[in-house]
Protein backbone atom coordinates (compact mmCIF):
# COMPACT_ATOMS: atom_id res chain seq x y z
CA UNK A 1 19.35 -19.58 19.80
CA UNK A 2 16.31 -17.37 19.37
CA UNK A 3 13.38 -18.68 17.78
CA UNK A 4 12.79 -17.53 14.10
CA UNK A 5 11.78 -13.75 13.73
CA UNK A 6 7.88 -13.24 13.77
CA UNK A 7 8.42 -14.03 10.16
CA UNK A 8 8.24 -11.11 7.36
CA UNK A 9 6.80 -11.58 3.78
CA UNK A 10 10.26 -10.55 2.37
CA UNK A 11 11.48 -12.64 -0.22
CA UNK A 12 14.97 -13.95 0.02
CA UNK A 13 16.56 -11.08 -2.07
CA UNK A 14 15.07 -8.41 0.58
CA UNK A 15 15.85 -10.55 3.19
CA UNK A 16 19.40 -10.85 1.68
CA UNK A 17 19.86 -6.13 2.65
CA UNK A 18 18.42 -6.24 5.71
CA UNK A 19 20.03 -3.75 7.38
CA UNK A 20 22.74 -3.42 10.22
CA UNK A 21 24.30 -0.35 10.65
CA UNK A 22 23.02 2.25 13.80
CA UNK A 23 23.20 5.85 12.12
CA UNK A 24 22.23 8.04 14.75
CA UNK A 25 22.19 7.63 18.49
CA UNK A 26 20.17 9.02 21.26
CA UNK A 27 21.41 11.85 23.07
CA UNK A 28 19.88 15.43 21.42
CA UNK A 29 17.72 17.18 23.61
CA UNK A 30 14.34 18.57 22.45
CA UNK A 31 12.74 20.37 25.08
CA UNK A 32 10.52 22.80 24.36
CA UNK A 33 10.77 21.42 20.75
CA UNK A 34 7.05 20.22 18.61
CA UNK A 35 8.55 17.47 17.29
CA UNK A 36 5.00 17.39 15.03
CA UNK A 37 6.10 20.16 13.23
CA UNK A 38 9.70 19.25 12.77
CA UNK A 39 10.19 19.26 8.35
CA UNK A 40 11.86 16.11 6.81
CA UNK A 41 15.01 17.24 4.81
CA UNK A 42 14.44 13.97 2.11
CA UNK A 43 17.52 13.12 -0.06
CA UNK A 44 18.35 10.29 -2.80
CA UNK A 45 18.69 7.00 -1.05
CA UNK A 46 22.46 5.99 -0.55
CA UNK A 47 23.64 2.89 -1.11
CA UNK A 48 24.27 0.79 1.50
CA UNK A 49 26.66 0.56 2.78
CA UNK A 50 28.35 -3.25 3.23
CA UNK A 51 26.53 -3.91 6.71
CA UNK A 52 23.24 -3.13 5.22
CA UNK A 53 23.82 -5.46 2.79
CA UNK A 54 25.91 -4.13 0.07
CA UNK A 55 25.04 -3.30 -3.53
CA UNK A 56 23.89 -0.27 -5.26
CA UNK A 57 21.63 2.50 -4.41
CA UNK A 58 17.72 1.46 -5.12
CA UNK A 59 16.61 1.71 -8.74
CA UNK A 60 14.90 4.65 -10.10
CA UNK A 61 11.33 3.75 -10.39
CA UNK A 62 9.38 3.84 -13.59
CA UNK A 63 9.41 7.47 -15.29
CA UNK A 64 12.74 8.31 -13.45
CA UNK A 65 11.66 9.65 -10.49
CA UNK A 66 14.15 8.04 -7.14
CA UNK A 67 13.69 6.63 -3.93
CA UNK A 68 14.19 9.17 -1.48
CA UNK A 69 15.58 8.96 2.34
CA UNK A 70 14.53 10.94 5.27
CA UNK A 71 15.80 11.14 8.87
CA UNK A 72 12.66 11.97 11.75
CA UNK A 73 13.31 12.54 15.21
CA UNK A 74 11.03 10.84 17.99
CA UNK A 75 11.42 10.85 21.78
CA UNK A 76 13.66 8.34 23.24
CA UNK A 77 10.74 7.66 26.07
CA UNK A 78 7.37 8.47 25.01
CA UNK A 79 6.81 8.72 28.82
CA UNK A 80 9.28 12.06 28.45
CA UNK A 81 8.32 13.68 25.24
CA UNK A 82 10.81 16.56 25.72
CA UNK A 83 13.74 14.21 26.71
CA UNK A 84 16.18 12.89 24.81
CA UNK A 85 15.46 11.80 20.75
CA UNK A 86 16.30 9.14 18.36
CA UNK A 87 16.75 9.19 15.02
CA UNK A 88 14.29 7.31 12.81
CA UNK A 89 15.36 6.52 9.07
CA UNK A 90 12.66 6.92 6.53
CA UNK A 91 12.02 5.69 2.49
CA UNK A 92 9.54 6.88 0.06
CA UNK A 93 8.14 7.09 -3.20
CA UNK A 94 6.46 9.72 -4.73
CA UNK A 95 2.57 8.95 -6.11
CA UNK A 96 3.22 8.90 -9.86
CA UNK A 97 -0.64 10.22 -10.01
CA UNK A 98 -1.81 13.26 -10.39
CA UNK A 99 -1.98 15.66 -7.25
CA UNK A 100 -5.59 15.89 -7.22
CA UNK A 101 -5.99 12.45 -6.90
CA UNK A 102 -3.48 11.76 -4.01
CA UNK A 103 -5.04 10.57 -1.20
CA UNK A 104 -1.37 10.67 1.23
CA UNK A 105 1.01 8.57 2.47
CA UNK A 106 0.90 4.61 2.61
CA UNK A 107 2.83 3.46 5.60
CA UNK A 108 4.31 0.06 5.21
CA UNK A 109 5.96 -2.36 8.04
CA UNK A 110 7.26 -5.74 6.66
CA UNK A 111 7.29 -7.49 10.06
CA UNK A 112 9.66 -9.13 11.84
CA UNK A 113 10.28 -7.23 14.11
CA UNK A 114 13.38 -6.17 13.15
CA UNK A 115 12.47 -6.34 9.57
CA UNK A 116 14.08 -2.65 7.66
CA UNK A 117 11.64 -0.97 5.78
CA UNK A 118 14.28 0.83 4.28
CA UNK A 119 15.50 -1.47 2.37
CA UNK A 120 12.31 -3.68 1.78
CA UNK A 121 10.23 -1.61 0.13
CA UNK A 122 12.18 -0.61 -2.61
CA UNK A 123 13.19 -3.97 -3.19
CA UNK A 124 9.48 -4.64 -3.44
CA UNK A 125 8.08 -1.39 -5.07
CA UNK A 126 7.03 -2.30 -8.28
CA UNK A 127 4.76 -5.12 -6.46
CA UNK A 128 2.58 -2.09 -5.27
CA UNK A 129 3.10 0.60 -8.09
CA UNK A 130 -0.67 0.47 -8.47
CA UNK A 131 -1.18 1.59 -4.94
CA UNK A 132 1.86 4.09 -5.86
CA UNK A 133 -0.75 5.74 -8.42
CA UNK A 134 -3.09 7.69 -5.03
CA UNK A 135 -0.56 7.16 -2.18
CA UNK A 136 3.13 8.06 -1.59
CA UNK A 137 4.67 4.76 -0.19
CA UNK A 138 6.05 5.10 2.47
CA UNK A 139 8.51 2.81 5.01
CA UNK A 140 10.47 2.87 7.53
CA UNK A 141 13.13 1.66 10.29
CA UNK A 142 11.59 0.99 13.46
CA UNK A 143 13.46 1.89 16.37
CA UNK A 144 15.95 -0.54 17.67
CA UNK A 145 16.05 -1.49 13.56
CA UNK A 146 18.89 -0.62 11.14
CA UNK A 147 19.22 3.03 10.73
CA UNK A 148 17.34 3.59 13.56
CA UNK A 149 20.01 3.05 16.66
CA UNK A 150 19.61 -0.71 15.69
CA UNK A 151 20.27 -2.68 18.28
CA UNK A 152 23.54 -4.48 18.80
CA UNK A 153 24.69 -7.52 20.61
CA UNK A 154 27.35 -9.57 19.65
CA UNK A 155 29.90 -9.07 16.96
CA UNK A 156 29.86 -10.60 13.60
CA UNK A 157 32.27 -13.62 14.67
CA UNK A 158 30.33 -14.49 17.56
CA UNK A 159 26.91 -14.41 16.13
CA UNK A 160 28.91 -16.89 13.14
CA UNK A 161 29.43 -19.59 16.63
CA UNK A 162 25.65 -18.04 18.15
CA UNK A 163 24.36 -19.66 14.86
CA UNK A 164 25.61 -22.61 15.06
CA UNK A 165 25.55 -24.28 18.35
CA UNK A 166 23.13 -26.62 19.53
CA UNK A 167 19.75 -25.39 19.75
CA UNK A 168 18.51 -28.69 21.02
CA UNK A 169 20.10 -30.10 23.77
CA UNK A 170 19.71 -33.71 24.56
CA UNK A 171 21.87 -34.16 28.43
CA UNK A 172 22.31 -31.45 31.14
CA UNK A 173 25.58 -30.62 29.98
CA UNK A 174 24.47 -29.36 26.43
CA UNK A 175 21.55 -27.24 27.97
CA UNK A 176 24.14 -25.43 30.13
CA UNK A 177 26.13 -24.74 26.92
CA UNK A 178 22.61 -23.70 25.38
CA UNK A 179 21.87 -21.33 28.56
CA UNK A 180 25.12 -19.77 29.11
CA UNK A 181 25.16 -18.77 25.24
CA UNK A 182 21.88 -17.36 24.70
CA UNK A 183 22.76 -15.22 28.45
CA UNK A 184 26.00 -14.39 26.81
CA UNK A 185 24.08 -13.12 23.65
CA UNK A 186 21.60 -11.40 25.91
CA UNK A 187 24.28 -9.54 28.10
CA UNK A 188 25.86 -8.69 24.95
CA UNK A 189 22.44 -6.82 24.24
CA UNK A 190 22.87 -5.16 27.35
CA UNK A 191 26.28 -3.61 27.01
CA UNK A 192 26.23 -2.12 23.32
CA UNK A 193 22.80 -1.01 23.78
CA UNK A 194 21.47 -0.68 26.90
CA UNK A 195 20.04 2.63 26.74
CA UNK A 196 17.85 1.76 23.59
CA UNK A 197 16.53 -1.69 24.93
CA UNK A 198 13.60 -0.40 27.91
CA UNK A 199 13.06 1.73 24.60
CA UNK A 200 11.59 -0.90 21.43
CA UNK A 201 8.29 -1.78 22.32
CA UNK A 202 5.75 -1.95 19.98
CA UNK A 203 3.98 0.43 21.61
CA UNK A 204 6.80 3.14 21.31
CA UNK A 205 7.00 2.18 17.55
CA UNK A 206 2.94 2.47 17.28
CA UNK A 207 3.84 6.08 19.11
CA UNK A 208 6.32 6.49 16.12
CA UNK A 209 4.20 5.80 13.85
CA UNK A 210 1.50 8.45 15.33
CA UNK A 211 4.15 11.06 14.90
CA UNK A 212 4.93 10.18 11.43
CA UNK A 213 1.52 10.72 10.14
CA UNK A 214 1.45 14.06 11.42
CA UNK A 215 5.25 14.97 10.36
CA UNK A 216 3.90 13.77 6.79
CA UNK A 217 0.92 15.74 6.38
CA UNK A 218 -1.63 13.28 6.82
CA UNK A 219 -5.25 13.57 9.04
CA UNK A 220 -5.08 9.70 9.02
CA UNK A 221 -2.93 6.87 8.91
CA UNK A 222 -3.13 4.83 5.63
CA UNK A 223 -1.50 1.48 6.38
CA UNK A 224 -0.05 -1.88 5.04
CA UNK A 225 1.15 -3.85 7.80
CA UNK A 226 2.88 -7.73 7.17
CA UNK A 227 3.13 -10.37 9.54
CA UNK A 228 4.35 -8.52 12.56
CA UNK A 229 3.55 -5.70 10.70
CA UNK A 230 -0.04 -6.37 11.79
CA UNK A 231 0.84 -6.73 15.34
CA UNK A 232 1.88 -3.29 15.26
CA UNK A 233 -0.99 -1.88 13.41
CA UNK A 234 -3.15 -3.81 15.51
CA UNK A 235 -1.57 -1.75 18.62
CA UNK A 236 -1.67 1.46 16.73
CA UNK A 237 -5.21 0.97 15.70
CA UNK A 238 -6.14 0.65 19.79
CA UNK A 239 -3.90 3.16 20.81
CA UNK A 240 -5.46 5.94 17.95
CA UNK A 241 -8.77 4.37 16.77
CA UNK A 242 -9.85 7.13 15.34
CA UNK A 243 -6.73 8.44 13.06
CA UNK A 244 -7.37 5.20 11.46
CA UNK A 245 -7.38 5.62 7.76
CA UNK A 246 -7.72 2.79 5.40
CA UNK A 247 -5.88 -0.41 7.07
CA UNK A 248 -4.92 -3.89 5.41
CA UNK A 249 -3.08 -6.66 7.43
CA UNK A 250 -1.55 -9.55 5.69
CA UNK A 251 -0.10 -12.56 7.34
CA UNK A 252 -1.88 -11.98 10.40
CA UNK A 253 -0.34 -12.26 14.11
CA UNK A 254 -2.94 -13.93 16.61
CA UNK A 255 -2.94 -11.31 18.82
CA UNK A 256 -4.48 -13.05 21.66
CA UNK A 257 -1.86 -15.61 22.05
CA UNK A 258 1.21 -15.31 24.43
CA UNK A 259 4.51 -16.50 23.92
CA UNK A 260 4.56 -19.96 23.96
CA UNK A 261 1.18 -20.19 22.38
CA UNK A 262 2.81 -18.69 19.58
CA UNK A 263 5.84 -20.96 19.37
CA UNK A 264 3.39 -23.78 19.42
CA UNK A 265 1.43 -22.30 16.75
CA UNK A 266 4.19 -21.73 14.55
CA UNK A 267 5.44 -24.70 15.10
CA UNK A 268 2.20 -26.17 13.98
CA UNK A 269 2.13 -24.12 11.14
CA UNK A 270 5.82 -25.07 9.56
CA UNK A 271 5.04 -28.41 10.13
CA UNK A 272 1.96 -27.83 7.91
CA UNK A 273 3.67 -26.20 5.17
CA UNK A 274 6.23 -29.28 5.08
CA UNK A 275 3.34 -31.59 4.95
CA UNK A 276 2.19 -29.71 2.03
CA UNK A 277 5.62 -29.09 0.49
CA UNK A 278 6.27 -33.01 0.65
CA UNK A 279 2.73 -33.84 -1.01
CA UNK A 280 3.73 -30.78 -3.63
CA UNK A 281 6.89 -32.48 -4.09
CA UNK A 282 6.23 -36.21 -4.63
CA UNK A 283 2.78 -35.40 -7.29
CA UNK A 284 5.10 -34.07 -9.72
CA UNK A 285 5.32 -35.73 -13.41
CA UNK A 286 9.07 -36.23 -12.50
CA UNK A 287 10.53 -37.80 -9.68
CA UNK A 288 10.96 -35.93 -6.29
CA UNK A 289 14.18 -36.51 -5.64
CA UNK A 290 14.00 -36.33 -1.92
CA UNK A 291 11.56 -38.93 -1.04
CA UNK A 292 8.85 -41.34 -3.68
CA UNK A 293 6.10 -40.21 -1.10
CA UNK A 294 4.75 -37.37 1.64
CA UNK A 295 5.91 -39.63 4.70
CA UNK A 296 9.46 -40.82 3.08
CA UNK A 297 10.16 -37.57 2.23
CA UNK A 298 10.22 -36.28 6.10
CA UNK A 299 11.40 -39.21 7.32
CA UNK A 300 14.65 -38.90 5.69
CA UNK A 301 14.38 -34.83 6.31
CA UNK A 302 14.15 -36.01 9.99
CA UNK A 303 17.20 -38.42 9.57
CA UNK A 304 19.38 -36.03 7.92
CA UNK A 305 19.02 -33.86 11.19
CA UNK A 306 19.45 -35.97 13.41
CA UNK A 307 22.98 -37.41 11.73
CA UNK A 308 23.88 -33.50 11.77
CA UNK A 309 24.07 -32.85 15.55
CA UNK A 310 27.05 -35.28 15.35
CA UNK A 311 28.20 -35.02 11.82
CA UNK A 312 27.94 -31.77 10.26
CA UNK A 313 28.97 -31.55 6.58
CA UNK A 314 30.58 -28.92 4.58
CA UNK A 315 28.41 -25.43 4.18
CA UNK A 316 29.50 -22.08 3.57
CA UNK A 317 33.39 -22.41 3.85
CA UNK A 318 35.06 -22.96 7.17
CA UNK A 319 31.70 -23.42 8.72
CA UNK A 320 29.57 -26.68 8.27
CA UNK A 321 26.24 -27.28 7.61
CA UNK A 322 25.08 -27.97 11.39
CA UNK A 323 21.41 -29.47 12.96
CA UNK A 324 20.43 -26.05 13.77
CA UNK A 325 21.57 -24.18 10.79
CA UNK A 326 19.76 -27.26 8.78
CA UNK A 327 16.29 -26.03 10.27
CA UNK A 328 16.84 -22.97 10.60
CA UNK A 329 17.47 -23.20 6.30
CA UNK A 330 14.44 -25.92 6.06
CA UNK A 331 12.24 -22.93 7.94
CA UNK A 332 13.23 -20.10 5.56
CA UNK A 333 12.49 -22.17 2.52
CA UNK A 334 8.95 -22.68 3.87
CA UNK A 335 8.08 -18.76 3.52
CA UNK A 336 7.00 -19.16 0.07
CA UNK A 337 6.32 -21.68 -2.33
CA UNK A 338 8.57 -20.27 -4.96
CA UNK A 339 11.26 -21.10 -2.53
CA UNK A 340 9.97 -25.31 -2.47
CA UNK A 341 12.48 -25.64 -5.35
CA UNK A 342 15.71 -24.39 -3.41
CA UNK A 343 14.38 -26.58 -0.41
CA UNK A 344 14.50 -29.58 -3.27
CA UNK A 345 17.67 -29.08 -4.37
CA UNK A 346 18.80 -28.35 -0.95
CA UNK A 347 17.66 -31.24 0.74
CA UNK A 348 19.02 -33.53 -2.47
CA UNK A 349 22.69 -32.03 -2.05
CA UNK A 350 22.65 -32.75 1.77
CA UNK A 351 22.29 -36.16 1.37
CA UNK A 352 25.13 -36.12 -1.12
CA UNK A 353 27.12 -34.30 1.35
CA UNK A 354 26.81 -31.00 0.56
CA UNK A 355 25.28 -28.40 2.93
CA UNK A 356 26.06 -25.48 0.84
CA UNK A 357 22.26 -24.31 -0.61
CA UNK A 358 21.04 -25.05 3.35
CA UNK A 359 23.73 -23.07 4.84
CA UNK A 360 22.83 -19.82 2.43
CA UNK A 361 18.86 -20.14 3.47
CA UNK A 362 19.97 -20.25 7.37
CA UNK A 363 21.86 -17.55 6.56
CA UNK A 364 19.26 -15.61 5.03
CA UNK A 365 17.36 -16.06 7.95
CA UNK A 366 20.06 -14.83 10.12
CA UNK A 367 20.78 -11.69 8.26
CA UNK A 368 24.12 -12.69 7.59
CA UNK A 369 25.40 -11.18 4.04
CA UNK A 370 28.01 -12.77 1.42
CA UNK A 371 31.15 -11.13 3.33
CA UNK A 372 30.00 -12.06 6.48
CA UNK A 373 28.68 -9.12 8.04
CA UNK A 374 25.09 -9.63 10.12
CA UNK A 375 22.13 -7.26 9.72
CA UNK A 376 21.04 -6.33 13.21
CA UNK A 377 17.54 -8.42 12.75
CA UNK A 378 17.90 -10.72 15.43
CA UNK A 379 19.45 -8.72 17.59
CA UNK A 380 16.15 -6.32 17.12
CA UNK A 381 13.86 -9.39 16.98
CA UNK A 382 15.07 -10.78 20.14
CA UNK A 383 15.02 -6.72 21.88
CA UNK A 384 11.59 -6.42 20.19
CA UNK A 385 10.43 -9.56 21.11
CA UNK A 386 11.16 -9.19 24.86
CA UNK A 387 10.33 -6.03 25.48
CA UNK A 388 6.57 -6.87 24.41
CA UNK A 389 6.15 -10.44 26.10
CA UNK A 390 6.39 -10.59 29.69
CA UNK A 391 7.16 -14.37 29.66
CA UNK A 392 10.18 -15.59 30.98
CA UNK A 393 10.80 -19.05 30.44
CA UNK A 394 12.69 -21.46 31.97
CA UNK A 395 14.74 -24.93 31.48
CA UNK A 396 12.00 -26.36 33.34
CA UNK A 397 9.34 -24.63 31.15
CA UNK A 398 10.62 -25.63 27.94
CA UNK A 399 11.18 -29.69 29.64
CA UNK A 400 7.79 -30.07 30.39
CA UNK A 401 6.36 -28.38 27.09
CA UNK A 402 8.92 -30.46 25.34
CA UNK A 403 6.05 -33.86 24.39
CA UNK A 404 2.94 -30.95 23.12
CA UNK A 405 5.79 -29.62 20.74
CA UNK A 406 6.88 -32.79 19.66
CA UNK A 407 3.84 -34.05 19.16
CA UNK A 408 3.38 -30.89 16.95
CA UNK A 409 5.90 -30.97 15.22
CA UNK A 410 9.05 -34.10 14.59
CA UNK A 411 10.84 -32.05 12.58
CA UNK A 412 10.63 -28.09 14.36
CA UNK A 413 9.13 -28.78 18.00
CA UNK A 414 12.56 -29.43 19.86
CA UNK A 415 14.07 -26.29 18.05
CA UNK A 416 10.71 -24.26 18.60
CA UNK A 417 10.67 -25.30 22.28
CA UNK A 418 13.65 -24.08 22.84
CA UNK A 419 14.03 -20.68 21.21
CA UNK A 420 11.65 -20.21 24.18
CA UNK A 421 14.35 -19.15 26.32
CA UNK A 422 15.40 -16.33 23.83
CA UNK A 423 13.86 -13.73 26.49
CA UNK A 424 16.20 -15.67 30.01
CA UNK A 425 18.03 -13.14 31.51
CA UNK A 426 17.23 -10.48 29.68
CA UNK A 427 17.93 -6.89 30.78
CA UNK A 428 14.79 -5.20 30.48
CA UNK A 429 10.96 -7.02 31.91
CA UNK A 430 8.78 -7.28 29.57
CA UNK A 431 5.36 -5.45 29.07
CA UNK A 432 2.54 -8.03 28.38
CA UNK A 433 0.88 -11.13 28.24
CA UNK A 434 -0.09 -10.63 24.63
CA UNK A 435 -0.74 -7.63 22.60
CA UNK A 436 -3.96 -5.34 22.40
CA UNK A 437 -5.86 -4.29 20.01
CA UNK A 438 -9.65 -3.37 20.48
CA UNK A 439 -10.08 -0.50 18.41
CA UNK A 440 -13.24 0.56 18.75
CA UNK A 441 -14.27 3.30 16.56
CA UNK A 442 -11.26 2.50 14.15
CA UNK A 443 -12.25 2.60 10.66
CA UNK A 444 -12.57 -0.84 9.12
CA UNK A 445 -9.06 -2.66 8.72
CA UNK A 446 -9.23 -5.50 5.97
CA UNK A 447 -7.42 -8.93 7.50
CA UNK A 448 -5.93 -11.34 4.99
CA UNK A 449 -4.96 -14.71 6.50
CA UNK A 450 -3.35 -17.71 4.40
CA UNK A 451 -4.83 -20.91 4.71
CA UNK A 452 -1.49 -22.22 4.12
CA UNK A 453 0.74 -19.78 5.85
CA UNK A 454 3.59 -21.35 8.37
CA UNK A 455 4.70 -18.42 9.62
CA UNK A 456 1.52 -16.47 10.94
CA UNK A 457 -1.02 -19.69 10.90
CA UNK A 458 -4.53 -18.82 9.36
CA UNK A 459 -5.85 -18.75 12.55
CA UNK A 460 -4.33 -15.81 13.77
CA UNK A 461 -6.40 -13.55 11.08
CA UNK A 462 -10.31 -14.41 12.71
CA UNK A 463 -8.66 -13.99 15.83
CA UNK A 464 -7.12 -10.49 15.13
CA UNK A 465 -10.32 -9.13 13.19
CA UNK A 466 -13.04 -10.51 16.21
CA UNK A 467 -10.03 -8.91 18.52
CA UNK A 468 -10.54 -5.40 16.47
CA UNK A 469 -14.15 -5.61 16.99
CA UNK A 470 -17.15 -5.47 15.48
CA UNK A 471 -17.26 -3.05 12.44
CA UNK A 472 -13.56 -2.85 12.44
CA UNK A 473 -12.03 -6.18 11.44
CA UNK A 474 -12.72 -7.33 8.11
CA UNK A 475 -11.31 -10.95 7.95
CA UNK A 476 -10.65 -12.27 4.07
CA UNK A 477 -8.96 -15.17 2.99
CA UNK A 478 -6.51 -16.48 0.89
CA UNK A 479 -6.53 -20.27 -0.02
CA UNK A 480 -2.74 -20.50 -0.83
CA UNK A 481 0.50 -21.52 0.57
CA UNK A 482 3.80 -19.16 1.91
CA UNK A 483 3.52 -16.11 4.47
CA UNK A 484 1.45 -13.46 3.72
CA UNK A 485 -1.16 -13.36 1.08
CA UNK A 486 -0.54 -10.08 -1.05
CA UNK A 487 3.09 -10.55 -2.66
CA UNK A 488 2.12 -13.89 -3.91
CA UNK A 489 0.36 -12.47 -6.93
CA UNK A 490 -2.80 -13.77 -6.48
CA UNK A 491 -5.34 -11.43 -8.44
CA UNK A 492 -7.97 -12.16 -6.16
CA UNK A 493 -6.36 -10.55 -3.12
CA UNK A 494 -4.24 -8.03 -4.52
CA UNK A 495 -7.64 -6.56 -6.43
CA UNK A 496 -9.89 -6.59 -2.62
CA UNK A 497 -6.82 -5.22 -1.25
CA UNK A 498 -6.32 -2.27 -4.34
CA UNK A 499 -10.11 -1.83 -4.37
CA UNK A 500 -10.06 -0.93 -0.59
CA UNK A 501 -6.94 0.98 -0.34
CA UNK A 502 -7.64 3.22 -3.62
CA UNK A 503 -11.34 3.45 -3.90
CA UNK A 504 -12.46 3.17 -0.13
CA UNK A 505 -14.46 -0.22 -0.68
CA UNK A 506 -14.67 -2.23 1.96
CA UNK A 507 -14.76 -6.26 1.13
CA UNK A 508 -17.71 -8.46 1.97
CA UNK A 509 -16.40 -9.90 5.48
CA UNK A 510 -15.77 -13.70 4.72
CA UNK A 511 -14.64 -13.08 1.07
CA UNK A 512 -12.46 -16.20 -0.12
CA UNK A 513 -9.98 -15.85 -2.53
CA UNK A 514 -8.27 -19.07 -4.16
């Protein structure tokens, strides 16, 4: 099973319409064609459709005006501009400010990867209609991502048995069964998209992204960029330092980290939001009714999964409520602290027997919807994910890593260690050790990192603005818990964020907000 997606700062709703469907395909030839000065034909957002998620067609935002949907085309392989295209689905609000006082586009990128930015930000765009009041907001499908010839493995039955198997295998025999189904899954990949996948680096999507900003009109790129989201703009920024325009990352990626690094650190950092969700949970005035103290609390968390890699109990009808799907569901609830409460009553039910509440967060994790249906986003996290790290691991690797994860971790460092071999086998090599990101002569980019974040450890956000360089990163921080730092409503960093974004003011470097 793949390790978690570089997690997003969606909340569960948007995580609920991530998106599925592929649209348009590679094939069109453009030679001889600017694609720079190709003009977006933008149209009322559908809805979508049941494999993006179902339900209606985004709201009409304050004052009536609509969330509008745009198609751009982009080389296949930036290495052959005037090759084949893809298709690349686009959202976006119109500033509700006066012309005079627009200063462009706002790109966002949720994370992920593999996160839809088509259906994210209007599910979030009243969050930044103060940003809405100087910038059109702006989103998007990254390629290998929803609309955007999103990547597709295996069908929505097999990734229902993908999802549930034993991510960590105890005997020989259960690591084969681990092995063959992740190179299954992989060669899956391989078949239904095979022409996309050497295709969905983040350095073709930071490409994109260059190409967008000119289709739209702008001299500069204006930016918001979550979790992975910073990765990306991190790339961008070192690929086109100086089309920088005003830059904020929130939920920061360490970008000088590989691979396992990263699993380590995340695994580091979910074990640190438990910690703090079981200290949250047993100061209450009332009784926490999954454990009297911090240690009881994850003791019994760490019982429960171990009983469920040989008794599963009932979940989501016909399938049960297994060890992996357990904490995979344990995971998701640790993305924000206004998800602590489903985690409570969650935990509570599964020691009465009932997996259901666990089952629905692992599923929302997954991308699978009510009907059954998956969202491509792990099929575009895993592409994504190996296409960018040149790692391959082995059985052998994860073995001996198996004690410093552990030791990390009781509850996620098994399951962490072994989402390591999401990349085995895979079709395409991939490109690097770790991302990079010197921008030098980038204008400044303001980093947010969480003190408290599980996802993106706080880390990762010092790392990423001394990786930027001098004059460019601008490192701030949030004392809080969950992913990201913005969407939590703190006033604090949403008004250094506003101020910068709107006005042009950049934040005292070391700014603390609590």
């Amino acid at each position: 099973m793949p390790n978690p997606p570089r997690p997003r700062a969606a909340a569960l709703a948007a995580i609920a319409v991530l998106v599925t469907s592929a649209l348009a395909a590679c094939g069109s030839e453009s030679k001889d064609v600017d694609l720079t000065s190709q003009s977006l034909s933008w149209k009322d957002c559908p809805a979508p459709s049941e494999s993006e998620g179902g339900g209606a067609a985004p709201s009409p935002l304050p004052g009536g005006a609509t969330w509008q949907c745009a198609t751009m085309k982009a080389p296949l392989d930036w290495a052959k501009p005037k090759g084949d295209t893809i298709d690349l689905a686009l959202v976006r609000a119109r500033t509700s400010g006066p012309a005079d006082r627009r200063i462009g586009s706002l790109v966002f990128n949720f994370g992920g990867p593999g996160g839809s930015g088509v259906t994210t930000l209007p599910a979030f765009g009243s969050e930044y209609a103060k940003l809405r009041t100087r910038y059109d907001l702006v989103s998007f499908d990254p390629r290998g991502v929803g609309r955007s010839d999103g990547v597709k493995c295996e069908n929505d039955a097999q990734l229902d048995q993908y999802f549930q198997q034993d991510s960590t295998p105890d005997d020989s025999a259960e690591t084969k069964k681990l092995v063959d189904n992740v190179t299954r899954f992989n060669n899956a990949c391989e078949k239904n998209s095979g022409k996309t996948l050497p295709h969905v680096a983040t350095t073709d999507a930071a490409r994109d992204m260059d190409l967008m900003r000119q289709v739209l009109g702008d001299d500069k790129l204006y930016y918001f960029g979550i979790s992975y989201g910073t990765e990306l703009g991190g790339v961008y920024a070192h690929l086109f330092p100086k089309n920088v325009g005003r830059a904020v990352f929130d939920g920061v990626v360490d970008p000088t980290q590989n691979s396992e690094q990263s699993a380590l650190g995340q695994t580091k950092g979910f074990q640190l939001a438990l910690d703090n969700y079981a200290k949250d949970c047993t100061s209450k005035v009332t009784e926490c009714p999954v454990g009297a103290t911090p240690d009881e609390v994850e003791a019994k968390i760490a019982k429960l999964l171990k009983n469920l890699e040989t008794k599963p109990i009932p979940g989501s009808f016909p399938r049960k409520l297994t060890q992996t799907a357990a904490t995979n569901g344990i995971a998701q609830s640790l993305y924000s602290k206004d998800f602590w409460e489903y985690l409570t009553e969650g935990l509570a039910q599964a020691y009465q027997g009932d997996g259901k509440i666990l089952m629905l967060l692992s599923d929302s994790m997954n991308g699978r919807n009510d009907d059954g249906t998956y969202s491509n986003i792990q099929a575009a996290n895993v592409a994504v994910n190996c296409a960018d790290d040149k790692a391959r691991h082995t059985v052998a690797d994860v073995r001996a890593k198996l004690p410093q994860f552990r030791a990390a971790s009781p509850v996620f460092g098994d399951y962490m260690a072994w989402g390591m071999l999401s990349c085995t086998h895979w079709a395409v090599p991939g490109a690097a050790n770790h991302p990079v990101v010197s921008a030098a002569g980038s204008a400044p980019i303001v980093v947010v990192g969480n003190t408290g974040d599980p996802a993106t450890p706080y880390g990762g956000a010092k790392k990423m603005a001394d990786a930027l360089g001098k004059g460019v990163g601008v490192e701030v921080t949030y004392q809080g818990q969950g992913h990201g730092a913005y969407d939590s409503g703190n006033k604090c960093v949403q008004g250094v964020v506003d101020t910068y974004l709107l006005n042009g003011t950049v934040p005292k470097a070391g700014t603390v907000c609590k």
